[in-house]
PDB file of N, CA and C in Angstrom:
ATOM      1  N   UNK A   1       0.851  -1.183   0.000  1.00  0.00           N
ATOM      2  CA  UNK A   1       0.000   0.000   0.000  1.00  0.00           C
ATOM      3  C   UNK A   1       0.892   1.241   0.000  1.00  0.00           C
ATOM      4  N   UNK A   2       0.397   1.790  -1.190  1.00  0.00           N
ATOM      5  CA  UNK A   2       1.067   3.611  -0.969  1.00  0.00           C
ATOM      6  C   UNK A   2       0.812   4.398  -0.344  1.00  0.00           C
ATOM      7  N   UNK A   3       1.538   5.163   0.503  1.00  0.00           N
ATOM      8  CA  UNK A   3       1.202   6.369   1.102  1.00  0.00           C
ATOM      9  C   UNK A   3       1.274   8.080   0.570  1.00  0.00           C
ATOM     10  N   UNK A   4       0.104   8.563   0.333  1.00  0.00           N
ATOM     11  CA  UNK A   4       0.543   9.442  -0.190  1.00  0.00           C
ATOM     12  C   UNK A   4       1.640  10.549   0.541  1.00  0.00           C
ATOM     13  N   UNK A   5       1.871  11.403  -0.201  1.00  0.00           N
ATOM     14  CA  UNK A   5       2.977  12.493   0.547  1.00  0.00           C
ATOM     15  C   UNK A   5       2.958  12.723   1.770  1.00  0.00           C
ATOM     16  N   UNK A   6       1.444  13.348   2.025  1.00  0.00           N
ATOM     17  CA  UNK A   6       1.132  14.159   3.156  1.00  0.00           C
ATOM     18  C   UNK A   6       0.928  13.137   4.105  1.00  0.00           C
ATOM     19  N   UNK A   7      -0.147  12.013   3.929  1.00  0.00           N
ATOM     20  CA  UNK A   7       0.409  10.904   5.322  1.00  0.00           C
ATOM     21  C   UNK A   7       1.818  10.583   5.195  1.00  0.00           C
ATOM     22  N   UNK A   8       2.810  10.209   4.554  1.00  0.00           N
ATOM     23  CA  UNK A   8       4.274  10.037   5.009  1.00  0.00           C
ATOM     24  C   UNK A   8       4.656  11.079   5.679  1.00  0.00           C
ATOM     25  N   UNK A   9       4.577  12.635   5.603  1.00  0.00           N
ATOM     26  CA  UNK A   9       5.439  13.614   6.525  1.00  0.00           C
ATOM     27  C   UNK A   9       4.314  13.760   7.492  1.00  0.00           C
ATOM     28  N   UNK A  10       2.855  13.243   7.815  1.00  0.00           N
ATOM     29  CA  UNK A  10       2.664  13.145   9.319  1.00  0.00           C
ATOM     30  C   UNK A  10       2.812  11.906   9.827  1.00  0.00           C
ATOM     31  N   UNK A  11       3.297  11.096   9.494  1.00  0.00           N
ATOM     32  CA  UNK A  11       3.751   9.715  10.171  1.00  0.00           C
ATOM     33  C   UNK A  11       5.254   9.856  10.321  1.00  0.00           C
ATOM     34  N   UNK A  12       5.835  10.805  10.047  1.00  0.00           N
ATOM     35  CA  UNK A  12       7.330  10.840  10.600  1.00  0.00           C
ATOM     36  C   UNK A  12       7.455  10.950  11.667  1.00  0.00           C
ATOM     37  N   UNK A  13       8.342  10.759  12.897  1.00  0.00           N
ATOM     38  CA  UNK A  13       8.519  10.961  14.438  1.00  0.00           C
ATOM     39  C   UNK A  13       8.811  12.545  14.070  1.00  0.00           C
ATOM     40  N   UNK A  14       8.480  13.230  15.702  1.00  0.00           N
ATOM     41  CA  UNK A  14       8.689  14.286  15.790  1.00  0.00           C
ATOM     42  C   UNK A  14      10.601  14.545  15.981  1.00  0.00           C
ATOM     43  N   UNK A  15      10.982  15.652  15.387  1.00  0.00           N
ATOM     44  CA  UNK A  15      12.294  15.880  15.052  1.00  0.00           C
ATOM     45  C   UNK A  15      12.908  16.044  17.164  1.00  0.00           C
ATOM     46  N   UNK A  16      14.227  15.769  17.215  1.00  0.00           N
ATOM     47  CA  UNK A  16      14.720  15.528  19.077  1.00  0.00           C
ATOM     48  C   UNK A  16      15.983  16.611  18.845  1.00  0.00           C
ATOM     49  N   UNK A  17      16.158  17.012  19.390  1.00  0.00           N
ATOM     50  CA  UNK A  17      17.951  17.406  19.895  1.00  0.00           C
ATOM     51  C   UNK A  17      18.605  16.190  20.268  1.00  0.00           C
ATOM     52  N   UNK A  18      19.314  15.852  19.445  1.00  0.00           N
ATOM     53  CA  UNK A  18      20.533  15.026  19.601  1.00  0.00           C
ATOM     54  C   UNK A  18      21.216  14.938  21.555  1.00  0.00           C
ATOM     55  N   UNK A  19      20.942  16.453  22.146  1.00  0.00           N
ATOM     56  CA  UNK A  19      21.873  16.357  23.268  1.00  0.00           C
ATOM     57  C   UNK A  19      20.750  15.694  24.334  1.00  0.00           C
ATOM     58  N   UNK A  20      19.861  16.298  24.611  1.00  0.00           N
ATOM     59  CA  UNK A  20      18.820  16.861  25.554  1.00  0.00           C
ATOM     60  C   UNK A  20      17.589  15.998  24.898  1.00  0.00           C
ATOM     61  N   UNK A  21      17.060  15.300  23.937  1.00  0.00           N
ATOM     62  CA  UNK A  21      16.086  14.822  23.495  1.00  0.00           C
ATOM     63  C   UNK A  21      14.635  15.548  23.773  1.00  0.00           C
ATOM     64  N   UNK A  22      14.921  16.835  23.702  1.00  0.00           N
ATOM     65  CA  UNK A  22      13.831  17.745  23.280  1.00  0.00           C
ATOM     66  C   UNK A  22      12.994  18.074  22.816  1.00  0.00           C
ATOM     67  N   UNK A  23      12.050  17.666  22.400  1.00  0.00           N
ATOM     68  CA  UNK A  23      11.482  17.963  20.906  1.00  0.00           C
ATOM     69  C   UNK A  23      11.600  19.250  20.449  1.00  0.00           C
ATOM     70  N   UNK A  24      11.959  19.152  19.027  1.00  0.00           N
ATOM     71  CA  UNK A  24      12.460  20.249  18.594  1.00  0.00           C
ATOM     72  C   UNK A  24      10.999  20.928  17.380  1.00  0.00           C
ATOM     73  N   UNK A  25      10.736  22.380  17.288  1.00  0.00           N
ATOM     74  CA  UNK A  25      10.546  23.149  16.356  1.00  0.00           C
ATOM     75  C   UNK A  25      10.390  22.396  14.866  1.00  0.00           C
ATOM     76  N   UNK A  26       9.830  21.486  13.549  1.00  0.00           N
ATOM     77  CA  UNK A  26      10.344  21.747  12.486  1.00  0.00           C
ATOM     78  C   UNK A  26      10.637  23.064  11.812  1.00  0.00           C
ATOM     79  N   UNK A  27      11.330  23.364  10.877  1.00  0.00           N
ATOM     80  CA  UNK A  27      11.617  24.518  10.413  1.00  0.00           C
ATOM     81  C   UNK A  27      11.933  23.855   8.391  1.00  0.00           C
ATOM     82  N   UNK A  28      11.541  24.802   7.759  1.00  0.00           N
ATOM     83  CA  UNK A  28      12.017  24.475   6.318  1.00  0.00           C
ATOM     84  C   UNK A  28      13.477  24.173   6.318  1.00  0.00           C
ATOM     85  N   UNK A  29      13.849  23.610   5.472  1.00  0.00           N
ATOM     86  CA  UNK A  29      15.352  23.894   4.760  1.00  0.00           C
ATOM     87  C   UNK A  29      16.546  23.695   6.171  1.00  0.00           C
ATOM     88  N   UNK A  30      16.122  23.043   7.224  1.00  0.00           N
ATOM     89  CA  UNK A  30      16.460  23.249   8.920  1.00  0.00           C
ATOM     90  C   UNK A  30      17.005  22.157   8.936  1.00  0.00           C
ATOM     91  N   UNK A  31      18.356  21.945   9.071  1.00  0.00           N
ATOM     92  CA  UNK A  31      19.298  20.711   9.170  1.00  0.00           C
ATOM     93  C   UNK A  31      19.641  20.812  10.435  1.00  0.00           C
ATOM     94  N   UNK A  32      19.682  21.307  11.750  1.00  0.00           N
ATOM     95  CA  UNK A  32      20.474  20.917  12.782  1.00  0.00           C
ATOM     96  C   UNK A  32      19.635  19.920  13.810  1.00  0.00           C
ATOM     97  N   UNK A  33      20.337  19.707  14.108  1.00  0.00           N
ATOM     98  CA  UNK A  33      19.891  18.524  15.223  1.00  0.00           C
ATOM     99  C   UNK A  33      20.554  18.728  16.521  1.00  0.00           C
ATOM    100  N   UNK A  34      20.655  19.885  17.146  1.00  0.00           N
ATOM    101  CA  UNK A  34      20.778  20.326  18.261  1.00  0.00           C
ATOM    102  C   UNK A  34      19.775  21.143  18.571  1.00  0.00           C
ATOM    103  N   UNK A  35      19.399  21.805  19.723  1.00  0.00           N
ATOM    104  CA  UNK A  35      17.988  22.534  19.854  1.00  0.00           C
ATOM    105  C   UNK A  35      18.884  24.072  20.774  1.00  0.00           C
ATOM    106  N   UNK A  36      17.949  25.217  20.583  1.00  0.00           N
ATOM    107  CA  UNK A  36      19.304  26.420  20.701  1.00  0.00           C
ATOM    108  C   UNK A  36      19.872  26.471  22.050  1.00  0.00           C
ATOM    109  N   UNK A  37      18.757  25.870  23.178  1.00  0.00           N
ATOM    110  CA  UNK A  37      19.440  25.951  24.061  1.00  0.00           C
ATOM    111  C   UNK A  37      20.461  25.152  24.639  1.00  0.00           C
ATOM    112  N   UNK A  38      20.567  23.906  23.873  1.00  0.00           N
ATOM    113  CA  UNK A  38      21.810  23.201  24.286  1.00  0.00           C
ATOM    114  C   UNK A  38      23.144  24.187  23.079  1.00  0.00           C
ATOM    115  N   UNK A  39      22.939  24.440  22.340  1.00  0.00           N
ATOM    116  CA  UNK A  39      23.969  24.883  21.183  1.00  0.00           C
ATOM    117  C   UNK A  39      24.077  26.560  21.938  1.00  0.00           C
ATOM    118  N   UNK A  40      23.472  26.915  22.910  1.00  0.00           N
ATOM    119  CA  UNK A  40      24.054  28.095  23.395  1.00  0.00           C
ATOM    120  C   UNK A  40      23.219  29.495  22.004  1.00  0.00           C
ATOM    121  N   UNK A  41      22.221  29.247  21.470  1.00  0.00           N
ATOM    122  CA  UNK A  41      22.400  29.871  20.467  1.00  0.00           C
ATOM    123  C   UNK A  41      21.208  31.189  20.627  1.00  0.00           C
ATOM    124  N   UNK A  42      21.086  32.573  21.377  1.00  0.00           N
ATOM    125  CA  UNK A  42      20.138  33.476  20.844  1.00  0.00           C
ATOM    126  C   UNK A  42      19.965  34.261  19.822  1.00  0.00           C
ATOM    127  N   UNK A  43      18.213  33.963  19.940  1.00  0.00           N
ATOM    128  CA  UNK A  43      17.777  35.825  19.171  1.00  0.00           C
ATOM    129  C   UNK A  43      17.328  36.203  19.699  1.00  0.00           C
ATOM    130  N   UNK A  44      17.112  37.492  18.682  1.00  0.00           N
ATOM    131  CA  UNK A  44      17.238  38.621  19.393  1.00  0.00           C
ATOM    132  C   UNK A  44      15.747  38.863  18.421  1.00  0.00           C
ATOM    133  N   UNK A  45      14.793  39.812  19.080  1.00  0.00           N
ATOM    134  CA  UNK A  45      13.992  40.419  18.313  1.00  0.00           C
ATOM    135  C   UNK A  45      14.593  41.625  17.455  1.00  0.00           C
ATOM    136  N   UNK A  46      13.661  41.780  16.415  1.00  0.00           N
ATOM    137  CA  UNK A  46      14.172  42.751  14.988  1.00  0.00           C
ATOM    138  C   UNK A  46      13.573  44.248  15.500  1.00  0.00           C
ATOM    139  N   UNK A  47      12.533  44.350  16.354  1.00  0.00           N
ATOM    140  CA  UNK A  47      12.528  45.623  16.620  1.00  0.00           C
ATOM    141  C   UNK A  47      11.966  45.265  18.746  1.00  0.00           C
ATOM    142  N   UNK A  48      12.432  46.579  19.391  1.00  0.00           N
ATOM    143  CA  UNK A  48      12.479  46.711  20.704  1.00  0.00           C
ATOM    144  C   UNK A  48      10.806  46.011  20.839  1.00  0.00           C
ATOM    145  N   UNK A  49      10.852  45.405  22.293  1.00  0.00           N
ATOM    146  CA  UNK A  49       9.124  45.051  22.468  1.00  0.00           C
ATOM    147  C   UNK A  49       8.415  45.936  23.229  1.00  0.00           C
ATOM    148  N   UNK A  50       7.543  46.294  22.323  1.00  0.00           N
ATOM    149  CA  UNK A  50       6.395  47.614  23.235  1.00  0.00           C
ATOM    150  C   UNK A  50       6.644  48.914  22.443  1.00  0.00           C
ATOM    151  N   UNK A  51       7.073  49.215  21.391  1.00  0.00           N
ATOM    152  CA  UNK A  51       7.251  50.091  21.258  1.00  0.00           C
ATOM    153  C   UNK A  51       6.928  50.180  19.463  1.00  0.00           C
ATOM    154  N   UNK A  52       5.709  51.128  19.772  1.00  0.00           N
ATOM    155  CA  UNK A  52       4.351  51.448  18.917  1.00  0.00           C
ATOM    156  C   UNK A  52       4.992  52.188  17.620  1.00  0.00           C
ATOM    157  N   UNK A  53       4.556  52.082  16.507  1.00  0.00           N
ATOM    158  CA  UNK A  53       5.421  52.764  15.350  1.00  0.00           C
ATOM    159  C   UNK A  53       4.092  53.601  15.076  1.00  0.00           C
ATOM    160  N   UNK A  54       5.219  54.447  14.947  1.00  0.00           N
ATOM    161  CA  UNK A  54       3.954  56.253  15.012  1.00  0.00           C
ATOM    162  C   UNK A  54       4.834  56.707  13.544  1.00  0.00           C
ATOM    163  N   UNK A  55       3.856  57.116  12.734  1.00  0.00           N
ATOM    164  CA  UNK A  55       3.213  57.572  11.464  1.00  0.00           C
ATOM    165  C   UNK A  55       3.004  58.931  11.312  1.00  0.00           C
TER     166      UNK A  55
END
């Protein structure tokens, strides 16, 4: 029996951190297999929080 596409990528296990077995985020095009807080890794927001853009 075939599966189409979309049941094969929801029958995949959910993606882990390699360190910490985390469940991790999917993300497109997203190869790592560490999760940020074991890899030490922040962001940062693109603009300050709370603060209203006036026109």
């Amino acid at each position: 029996m075939k599966l189409t596409m979309t049941e094969f990528f929801h029958k995949l296990p959910p993606k882990v951190c390699t360190t910490c077995n985390h469940e991790m985020e999917e993300m497109a095009d997203c190869y790592v297999t560490v999760c940020n807080a074991c890899s030490g890794t922040v962001y940062y927001p693109l603009s300050p929080i709370g603060k209203a853009i006036q026109h």
